[in-house]
PDB file of N, CA and C in Angstrom:
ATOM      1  N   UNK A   1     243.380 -68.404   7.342  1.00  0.00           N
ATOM      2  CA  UNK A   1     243.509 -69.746   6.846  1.00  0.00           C
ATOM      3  C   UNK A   1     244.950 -69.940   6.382  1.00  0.00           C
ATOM      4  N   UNK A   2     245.396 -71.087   6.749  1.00  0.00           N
ATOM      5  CA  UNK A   2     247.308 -71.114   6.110  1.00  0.00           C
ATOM      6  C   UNK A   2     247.329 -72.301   5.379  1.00  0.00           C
ATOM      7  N   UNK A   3     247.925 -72.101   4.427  1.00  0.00           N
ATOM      8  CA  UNK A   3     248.266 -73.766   3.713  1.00  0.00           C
ATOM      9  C   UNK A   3     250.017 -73.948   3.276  1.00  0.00           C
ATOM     10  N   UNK A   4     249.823 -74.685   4.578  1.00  0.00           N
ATOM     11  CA  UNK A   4     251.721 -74.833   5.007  1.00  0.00           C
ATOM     12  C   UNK A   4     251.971 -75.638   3.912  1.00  0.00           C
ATOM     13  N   UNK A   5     251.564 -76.361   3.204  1.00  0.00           N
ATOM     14  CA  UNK A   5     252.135 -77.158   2.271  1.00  0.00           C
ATOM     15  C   UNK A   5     252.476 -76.849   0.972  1.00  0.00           C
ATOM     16  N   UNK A   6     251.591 -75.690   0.420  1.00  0.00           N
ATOM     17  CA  UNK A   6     251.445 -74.695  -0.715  1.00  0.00           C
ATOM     18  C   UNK A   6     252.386 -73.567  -0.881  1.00  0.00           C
ATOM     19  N   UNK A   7     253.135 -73.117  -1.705  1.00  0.00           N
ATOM     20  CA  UNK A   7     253.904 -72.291  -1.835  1.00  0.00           C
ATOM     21  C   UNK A   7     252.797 -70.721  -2.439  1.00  0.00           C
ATOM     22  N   UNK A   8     252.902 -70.139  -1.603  1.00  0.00           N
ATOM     23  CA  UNK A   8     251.836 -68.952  -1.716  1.00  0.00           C
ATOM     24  C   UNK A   8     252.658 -68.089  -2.728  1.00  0.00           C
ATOM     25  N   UNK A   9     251.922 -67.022  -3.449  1.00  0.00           N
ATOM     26  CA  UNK A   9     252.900 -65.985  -4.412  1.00  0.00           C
ATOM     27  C   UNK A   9     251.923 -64.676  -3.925  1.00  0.00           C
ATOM     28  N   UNK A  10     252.673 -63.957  -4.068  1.00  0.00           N
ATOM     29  CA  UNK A  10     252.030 -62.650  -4.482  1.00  0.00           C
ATOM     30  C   UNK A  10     251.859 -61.537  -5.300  1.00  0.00           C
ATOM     31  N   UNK A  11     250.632 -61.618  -6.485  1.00  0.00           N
ATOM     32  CA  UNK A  11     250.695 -61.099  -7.342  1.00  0.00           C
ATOM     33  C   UNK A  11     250.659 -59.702  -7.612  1.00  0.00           C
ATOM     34  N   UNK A  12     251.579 -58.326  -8.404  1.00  0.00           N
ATOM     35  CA  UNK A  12     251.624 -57.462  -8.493  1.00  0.00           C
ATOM     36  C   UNK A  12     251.980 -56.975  -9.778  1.00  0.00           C
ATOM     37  N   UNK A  13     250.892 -55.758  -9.740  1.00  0.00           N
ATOM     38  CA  UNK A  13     251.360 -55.178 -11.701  1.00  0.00           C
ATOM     39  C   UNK A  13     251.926 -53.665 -11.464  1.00  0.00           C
ATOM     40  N   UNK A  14     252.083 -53.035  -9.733  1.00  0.00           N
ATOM     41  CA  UNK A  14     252.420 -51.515  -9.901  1.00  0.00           C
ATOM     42  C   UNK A  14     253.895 -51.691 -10.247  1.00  0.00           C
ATOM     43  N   UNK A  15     254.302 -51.375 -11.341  1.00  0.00           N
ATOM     44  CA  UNK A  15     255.612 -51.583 -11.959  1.00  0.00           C
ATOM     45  C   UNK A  15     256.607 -50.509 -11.264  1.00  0.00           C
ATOM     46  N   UNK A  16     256.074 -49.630 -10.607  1.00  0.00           N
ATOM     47  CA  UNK A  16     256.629 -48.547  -9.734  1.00  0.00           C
ATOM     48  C   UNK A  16     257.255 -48.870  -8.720  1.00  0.00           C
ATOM     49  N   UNK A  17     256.589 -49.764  -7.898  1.00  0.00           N
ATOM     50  CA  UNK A  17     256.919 -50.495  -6.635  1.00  0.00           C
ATOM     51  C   UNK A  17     258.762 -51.107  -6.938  1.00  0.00           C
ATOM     52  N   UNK A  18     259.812 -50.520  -5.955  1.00  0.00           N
ATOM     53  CA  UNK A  18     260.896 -51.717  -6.275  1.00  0.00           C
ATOM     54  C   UNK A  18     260.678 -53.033  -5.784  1.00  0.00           C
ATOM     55  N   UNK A  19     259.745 -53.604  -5.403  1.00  0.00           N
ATOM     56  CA  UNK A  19     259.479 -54.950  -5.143  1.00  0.00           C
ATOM     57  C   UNK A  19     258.838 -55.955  -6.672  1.00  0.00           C
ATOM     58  N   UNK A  20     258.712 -55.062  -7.313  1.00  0.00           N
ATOM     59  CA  UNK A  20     257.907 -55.447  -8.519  1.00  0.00           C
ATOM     60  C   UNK A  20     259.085 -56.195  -9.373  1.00  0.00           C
ATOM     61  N   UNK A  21     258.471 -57.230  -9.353  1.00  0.00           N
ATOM     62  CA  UNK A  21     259.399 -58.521 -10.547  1.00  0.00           C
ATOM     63  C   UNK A  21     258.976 -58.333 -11.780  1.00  0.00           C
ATOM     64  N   UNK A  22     259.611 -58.479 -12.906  1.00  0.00           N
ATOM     65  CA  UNK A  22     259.132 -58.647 -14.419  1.00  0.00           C
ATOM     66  C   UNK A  22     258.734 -59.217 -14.575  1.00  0.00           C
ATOM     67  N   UNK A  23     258.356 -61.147 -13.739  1.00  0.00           N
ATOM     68  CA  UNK A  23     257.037 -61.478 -13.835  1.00  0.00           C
ATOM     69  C   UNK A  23     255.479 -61.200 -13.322  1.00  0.00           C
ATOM     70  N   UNK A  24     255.384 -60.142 -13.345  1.00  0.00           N
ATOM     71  CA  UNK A  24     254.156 -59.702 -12.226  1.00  0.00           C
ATOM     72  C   UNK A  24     254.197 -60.311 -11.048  1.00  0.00           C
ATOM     73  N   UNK A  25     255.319 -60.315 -10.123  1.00  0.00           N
ATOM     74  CA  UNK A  25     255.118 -60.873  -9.036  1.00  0.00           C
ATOM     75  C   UNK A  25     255.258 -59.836  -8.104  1.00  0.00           C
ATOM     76  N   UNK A  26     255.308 -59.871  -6.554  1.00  0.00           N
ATOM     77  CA  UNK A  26     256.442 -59.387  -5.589  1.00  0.00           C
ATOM     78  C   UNK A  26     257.111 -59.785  -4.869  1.00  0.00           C
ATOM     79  N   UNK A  27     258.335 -59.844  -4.885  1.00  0.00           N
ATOM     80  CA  UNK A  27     259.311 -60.441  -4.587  1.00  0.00           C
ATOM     81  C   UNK A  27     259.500 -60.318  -3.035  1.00  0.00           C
ATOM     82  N   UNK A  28     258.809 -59.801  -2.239  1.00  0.00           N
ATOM     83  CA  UNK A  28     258.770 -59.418  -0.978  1.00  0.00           C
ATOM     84  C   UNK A  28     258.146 -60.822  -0.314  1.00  0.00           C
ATOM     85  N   UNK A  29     258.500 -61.481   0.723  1.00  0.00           N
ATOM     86  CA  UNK A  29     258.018 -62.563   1.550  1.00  0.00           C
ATOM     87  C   UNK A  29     256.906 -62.589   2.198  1.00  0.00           C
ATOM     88  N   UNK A  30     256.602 -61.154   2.427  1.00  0.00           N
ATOM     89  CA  UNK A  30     254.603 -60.992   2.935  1.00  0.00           C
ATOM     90  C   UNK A  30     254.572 -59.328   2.740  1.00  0.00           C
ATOM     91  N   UNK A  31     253.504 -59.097   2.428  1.00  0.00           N
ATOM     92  CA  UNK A  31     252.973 -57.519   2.396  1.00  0.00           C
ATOM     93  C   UNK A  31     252.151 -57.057   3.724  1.00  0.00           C
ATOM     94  N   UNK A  32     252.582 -55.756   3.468  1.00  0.00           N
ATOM     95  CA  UNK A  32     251.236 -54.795   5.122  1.00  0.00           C
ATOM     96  C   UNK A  32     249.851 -54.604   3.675  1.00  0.00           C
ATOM     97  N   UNK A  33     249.059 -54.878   3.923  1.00  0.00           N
ATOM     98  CA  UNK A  33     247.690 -53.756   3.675  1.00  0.00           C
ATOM     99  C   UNK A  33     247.193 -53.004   4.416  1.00  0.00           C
ATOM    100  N   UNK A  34     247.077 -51.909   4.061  1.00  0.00           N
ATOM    101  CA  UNK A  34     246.537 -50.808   5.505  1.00  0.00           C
ATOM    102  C   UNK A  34     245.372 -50.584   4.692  1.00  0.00           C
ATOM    103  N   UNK A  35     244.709 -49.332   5.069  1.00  0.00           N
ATOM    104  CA  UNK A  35     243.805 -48.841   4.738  1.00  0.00           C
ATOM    105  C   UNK A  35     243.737 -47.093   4.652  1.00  0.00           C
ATOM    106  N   UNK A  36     243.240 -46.853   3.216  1.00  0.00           N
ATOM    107  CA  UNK A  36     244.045 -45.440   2.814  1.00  0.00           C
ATOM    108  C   UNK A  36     243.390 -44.642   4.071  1.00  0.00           C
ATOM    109  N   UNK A  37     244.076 -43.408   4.415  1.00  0.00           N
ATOM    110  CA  UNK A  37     243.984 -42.264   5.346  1.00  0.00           C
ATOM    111  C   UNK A  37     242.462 -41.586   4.422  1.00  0.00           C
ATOM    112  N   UNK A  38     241.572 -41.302   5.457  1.00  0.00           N
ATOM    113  CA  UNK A  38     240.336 -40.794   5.233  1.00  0.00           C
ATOM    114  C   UNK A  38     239.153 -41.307   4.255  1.00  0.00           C
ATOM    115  N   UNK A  39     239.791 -42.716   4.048  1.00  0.00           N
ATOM    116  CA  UNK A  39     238.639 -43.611   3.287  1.00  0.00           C
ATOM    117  C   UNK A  39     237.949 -44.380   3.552  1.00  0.00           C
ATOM    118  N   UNK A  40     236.431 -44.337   3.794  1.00  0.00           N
ATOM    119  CA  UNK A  40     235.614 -45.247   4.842  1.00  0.00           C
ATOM    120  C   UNK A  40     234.537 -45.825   3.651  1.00  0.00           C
ATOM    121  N   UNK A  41     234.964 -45.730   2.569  1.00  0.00           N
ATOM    122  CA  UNK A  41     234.038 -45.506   1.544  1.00  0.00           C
ATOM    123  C   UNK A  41     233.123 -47.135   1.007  1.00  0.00           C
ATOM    124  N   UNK A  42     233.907 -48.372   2.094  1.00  0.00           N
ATOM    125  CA  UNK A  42     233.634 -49.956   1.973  1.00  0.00           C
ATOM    126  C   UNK A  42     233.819 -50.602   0.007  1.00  0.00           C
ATOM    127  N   UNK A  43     234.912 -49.675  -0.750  1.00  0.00           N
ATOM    128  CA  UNK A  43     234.916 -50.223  -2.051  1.00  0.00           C
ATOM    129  C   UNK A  43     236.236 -50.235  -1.727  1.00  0.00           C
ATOM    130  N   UNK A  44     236.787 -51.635  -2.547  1.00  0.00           N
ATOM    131  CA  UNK A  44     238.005 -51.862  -2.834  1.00  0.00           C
ATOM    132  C   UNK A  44     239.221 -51.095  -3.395  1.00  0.00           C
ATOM    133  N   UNK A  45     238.834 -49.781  -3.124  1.00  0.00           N
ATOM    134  CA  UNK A  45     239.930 -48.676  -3.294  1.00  0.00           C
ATOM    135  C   UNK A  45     240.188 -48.040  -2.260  1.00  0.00           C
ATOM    136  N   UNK A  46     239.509 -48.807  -1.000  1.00  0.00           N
ATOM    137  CA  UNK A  46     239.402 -48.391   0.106  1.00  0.00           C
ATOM    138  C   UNK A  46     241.149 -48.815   1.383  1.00  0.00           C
ATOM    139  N   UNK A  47     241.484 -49.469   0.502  1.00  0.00           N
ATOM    140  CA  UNK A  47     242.962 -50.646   0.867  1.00  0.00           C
ATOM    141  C   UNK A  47     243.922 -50.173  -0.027  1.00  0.00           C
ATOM    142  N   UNK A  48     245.419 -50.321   0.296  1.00  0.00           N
ATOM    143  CA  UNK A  48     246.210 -50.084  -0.327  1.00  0.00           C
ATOM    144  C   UNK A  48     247.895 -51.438   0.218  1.00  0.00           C
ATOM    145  N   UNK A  49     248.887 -50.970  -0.849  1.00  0.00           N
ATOM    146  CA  UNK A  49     249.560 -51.801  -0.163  1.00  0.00           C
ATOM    147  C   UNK A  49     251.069 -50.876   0.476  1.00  0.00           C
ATOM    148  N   UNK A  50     250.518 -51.086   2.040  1.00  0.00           N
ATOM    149  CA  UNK A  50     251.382 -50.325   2.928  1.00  0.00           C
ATOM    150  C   UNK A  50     253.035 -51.130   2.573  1.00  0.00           C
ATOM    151  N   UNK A  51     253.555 -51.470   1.711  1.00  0.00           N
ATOM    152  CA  UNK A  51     255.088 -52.111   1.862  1.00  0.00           C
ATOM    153  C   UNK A  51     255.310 -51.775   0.541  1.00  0.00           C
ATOM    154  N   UNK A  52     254.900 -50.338  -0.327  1.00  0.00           N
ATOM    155  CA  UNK A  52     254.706 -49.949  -1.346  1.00  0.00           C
ATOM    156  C   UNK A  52     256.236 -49.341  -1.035  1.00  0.00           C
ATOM    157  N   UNK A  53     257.840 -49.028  -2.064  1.00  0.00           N
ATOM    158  CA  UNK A  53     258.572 -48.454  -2.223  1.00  0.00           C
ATOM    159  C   UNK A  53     258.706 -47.889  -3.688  1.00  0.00           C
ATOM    160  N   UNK A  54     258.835 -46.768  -4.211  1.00  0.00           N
ATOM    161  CA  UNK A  54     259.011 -46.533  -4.717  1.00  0.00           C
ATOM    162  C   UNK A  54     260.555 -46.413  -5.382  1.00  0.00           C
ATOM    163  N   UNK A  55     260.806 -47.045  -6.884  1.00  0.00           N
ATOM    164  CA  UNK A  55     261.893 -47.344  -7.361  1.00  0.00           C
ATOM    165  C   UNK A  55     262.760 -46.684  -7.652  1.00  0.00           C
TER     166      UNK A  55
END
């Protein structure tokens, strides 16, 4: 679904990440989500965010 008219954000609290803003944001223009290596487990720890850098 896209909403071209809406300015989308994306919210983030891993303060680790160098994409991580001091307003809980990420400053990055779109993120990867992958899905962690050997987790089939269908709970939301099951995803991660693949455009993760460490600071």
């Amino acid at each position: 679904m896209s909403f071209p008219e809406q300015n989308q954000t994306i919210k983030c609290d891993v303060h680790t990440c160098q994409h991580h803003t001091g307003e809980g944001k990420c400053n990055l223009g779109s993120i990867k989500v992958a899905p962690r290596q050997g987790c089939n487990s269908g709970k939301c720890d099951e995803s991660e965010c693949a455009s993760y850098h460490n600071k």
